[in-house]
N, C-alpha and C. Protein backbone atom coordinates (compact mmCIF):
# COMPACT_ATOMS: atom_id res chain seq x y z
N UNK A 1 15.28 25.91 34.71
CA UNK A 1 13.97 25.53 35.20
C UNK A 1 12.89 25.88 34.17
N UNK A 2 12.60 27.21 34.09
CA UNK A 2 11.90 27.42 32.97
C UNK A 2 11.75 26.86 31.27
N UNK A 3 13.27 26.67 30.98
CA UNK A 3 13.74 25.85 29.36
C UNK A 3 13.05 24.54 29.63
N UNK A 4 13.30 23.58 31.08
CA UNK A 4 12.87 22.60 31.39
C UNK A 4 11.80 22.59 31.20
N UNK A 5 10.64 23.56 31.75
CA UNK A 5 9.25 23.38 31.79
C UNK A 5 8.56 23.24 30.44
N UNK A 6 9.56 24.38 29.80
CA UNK A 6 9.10 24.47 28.34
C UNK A 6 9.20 23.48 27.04
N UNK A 7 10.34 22.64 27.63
CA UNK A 7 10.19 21.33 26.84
C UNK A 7 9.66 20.21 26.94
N UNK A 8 9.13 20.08 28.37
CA UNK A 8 8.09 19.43 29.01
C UNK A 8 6.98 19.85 28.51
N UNK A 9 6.31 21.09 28.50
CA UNK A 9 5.13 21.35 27.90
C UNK A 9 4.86 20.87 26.13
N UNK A 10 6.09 21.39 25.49
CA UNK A 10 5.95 21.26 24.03
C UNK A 10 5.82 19.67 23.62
N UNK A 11 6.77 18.94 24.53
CA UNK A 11 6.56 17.07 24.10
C UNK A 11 5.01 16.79 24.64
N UNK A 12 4.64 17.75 25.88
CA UNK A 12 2.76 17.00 25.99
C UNK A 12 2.11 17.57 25.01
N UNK A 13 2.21 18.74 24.10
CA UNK A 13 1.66 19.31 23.10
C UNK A 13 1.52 18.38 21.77
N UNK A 14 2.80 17.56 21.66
CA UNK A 14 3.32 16.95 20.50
C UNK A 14 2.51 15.71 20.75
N UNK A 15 2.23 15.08 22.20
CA UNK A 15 1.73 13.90 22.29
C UNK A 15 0.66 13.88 22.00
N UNK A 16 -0.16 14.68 22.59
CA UNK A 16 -1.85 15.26 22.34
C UNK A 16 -2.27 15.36 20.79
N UNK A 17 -0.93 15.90 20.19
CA UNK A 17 -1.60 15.72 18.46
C UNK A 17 -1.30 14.43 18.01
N UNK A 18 0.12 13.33 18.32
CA UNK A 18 -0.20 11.94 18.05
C UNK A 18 -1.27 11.52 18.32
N UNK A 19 -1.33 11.41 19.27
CA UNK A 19 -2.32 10.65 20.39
C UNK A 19 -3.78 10.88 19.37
N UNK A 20 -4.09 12.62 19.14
CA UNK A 20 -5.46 12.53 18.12
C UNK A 20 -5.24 11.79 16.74
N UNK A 21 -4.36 11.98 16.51
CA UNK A 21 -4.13 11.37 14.96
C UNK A 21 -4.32 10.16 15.03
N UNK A 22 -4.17 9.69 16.14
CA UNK A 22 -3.65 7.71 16.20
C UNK A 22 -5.43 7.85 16.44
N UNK A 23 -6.37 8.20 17.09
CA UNK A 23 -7.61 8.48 17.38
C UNK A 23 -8.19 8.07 16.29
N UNK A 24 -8.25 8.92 15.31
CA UNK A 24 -8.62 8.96 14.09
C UNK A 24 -8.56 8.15 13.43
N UNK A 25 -7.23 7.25 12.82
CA UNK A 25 -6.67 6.36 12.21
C UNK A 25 -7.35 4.94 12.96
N UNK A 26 -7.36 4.92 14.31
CA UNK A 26 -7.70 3.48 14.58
C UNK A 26 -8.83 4.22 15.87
N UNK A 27 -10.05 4.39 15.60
CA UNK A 27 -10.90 4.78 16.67
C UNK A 27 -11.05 3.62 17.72
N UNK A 28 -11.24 2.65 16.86
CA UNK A 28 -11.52 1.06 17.92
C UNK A 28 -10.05 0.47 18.81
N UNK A 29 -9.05 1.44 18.20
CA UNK A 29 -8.08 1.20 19.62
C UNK A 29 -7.18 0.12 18.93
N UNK A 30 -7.88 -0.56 18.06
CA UNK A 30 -7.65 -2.03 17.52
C UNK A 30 -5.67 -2.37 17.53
N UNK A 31 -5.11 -1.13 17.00
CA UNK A 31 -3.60 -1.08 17.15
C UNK A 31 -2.77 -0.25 18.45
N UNK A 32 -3.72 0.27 19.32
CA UNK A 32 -3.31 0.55 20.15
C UNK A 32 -1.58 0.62 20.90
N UNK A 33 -2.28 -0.92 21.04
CA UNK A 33 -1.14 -1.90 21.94
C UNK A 33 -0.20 -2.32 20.89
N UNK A 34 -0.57 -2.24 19.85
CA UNK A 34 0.46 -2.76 18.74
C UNK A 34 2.10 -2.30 19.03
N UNK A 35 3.28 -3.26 18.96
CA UNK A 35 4.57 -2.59 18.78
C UNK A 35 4.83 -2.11 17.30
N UNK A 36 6.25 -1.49 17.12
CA UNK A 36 6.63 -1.01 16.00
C UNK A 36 6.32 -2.37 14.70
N UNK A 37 7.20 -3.73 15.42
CA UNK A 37 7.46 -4.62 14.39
C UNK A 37 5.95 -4.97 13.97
N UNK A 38 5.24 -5.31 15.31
CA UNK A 38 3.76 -5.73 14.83
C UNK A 38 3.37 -5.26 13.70
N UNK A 39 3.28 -4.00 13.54
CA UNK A 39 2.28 -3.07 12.64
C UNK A 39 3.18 -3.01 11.25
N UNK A 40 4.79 -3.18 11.79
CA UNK A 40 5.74 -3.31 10.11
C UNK A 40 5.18 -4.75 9.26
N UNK A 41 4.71 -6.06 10.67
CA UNK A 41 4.43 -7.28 10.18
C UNK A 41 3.16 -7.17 9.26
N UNK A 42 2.08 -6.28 9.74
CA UNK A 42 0.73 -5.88 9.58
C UNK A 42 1.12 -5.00 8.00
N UNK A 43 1.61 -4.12 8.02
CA UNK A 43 1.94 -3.44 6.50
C UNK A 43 2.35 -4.10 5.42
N UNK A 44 3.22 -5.11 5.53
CA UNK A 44 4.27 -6.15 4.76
C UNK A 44 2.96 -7.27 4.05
N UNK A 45 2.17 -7.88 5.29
CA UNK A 45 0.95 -8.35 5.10
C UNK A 45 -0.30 -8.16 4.72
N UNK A 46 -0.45 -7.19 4.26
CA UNK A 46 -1.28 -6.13 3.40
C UNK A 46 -0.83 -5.92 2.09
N UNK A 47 0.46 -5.95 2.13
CA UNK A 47 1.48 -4.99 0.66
C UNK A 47 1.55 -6.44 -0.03
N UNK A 48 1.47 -7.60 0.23
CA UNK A 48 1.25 -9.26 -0.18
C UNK A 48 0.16 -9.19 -0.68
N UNK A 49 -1.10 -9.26 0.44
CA UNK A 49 -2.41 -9.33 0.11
C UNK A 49 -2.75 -8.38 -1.23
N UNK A 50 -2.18 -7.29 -1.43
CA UNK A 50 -2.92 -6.21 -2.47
C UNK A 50 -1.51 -6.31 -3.67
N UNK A 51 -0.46 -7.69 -3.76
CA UNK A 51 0.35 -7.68 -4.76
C UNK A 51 -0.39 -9.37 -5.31
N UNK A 52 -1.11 -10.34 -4.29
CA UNK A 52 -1.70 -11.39 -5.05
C UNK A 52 -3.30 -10.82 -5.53
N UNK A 53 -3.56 -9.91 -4.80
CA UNK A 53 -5.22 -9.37 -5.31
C UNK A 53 -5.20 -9.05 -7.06
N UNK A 54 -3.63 -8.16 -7.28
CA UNK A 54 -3.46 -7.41 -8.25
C UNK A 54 -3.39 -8.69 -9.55
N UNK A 55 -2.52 -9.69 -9.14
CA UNK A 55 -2.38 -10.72 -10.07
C UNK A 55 -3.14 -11.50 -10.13
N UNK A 56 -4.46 -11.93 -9.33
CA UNK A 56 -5.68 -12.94 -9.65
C UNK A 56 -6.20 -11.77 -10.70
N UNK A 57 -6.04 -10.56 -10.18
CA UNK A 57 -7.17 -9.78 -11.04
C UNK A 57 -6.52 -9.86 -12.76
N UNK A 58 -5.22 -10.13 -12.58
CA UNK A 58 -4.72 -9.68 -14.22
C UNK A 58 -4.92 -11.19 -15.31
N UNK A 59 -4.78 -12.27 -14.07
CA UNK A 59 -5.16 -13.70 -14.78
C UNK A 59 -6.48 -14.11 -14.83
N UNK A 60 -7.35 -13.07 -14.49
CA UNK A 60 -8.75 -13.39 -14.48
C UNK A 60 -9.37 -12.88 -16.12
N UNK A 61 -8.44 -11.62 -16.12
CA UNK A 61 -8.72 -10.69 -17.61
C UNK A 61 -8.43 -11.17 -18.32
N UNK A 62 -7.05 -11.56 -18.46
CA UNK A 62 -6.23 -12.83 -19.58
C UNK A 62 -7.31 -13.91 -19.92
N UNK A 63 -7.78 -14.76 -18.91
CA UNK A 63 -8.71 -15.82 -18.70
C UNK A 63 -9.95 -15.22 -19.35
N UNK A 64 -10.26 -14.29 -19.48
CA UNK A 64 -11.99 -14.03 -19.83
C UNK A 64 -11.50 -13.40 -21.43
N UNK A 65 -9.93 -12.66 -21.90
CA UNK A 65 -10.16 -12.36 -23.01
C UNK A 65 -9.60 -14.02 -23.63
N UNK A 66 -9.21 -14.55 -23.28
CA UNK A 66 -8.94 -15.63 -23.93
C UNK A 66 -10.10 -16.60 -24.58
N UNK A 67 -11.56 -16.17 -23.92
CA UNK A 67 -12.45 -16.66 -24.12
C UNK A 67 -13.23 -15.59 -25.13
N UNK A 68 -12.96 -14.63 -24.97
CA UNK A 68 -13.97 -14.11 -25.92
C UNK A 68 -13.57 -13.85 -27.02
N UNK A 69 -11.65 -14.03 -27.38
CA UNK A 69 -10.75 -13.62 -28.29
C UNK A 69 -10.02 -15.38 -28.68
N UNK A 70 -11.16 -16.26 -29.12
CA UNK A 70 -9.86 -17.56 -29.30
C UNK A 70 -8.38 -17.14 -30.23
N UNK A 71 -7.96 -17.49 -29.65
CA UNK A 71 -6.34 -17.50 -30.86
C UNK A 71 -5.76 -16.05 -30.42
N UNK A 72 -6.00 -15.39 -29.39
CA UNK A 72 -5.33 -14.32 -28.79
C UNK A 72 -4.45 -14.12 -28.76
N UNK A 73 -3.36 -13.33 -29.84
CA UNK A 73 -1.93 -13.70 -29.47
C UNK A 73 -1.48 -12.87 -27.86
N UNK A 74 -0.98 -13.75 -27.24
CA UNK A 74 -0.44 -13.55 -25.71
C UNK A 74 0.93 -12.67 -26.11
N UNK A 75 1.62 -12.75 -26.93
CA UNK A 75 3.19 -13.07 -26.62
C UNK A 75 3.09 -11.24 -26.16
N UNK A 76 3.87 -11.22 -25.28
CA UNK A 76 4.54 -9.69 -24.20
C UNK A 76 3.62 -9.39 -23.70
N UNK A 77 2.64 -10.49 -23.41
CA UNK A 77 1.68 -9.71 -22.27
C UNK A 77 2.51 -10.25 -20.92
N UNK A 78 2.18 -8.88 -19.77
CA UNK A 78 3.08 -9.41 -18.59
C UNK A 78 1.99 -8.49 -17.91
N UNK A 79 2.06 -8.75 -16.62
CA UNK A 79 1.24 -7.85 -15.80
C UNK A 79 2.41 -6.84 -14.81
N UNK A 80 3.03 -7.05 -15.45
CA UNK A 80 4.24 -5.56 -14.78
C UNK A 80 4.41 -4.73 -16.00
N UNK A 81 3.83 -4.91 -16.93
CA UNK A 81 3.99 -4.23 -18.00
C UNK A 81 2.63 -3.06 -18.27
N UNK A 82 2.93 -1.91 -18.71
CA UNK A 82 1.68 -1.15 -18.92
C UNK A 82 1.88 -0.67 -20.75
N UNK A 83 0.50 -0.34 -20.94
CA UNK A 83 0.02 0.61 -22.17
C UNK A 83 0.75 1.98 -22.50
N UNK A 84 1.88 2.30 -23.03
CA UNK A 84 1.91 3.57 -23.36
C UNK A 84 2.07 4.00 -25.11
N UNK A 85 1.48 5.13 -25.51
CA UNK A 85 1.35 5.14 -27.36
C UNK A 85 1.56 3.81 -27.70
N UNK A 86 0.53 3.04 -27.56
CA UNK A 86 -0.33 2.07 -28.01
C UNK A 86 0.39 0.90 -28.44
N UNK A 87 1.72 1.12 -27.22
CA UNK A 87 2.90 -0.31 -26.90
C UNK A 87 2.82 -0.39 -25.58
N UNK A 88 3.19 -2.28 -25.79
CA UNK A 88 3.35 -2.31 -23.97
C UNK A 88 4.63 -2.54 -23.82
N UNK A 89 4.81 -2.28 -22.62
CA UNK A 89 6.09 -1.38 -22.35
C UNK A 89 6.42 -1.74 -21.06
N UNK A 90 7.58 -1.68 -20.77
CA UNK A 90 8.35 -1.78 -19.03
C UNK A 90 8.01 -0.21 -18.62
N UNK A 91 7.32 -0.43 -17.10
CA UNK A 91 7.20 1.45 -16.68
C UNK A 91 8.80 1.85 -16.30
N UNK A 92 8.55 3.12 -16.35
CA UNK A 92 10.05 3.76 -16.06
C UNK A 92 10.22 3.23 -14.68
N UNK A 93 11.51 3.57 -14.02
CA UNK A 93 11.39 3.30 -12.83
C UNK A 93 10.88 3.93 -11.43
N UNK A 94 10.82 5.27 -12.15
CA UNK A 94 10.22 6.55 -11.59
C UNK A 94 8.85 6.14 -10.84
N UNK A 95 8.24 5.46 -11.95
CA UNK A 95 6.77 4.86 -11.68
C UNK A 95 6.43 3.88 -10.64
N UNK A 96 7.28 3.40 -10.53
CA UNK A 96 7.26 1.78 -9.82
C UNK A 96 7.08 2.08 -8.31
């Protein structure tokens, strides 16, 4: 009876700190009602949005040095590629 009560108490303890956290994170409730998949659909759809944001932004730079640099040699420019000692380079995988 007592072990019972006590694990009853500790899961309303545990809920009360979700419950604030979820508070915090979405005050307007807005995901509330959301299920698991919803909000996996909602993350996936975000992680798109901020992987085409990343590539308008890298063909916009290409596009503006191409203009201020005529005859630019392009060749190994990639936008998965980064700057390291003053080669561009595949990141480790560590990075990714």
């Amino acid at each position: 009876m007592i072990g019972e009560l006590t694990g009853k108490l500790e899961r309303l303890q545990v809920t009360g700190v979700v419950e604030d956290r979820e508070k915090e994170l979405d005050p307007q409730g807005e995901y509330a009602s959301s299920s698991r998949a919803d909000l996996l659909a909602k993350i996936q759809e975000l992680e798109s949005n901020m992987v085409a944001a990343a590539a308008f932004s890298f063909n916009n730079a290409v596009a503006q040095l191409r203009i201020l640099n005529p005859g630019l040699n392009e060749e190994g420019l990639d936008e998965e590629k980064e700057v390291r000692d003053g080669a561009i380079v595949t990141p480790p995988d560590d990075d990714v």
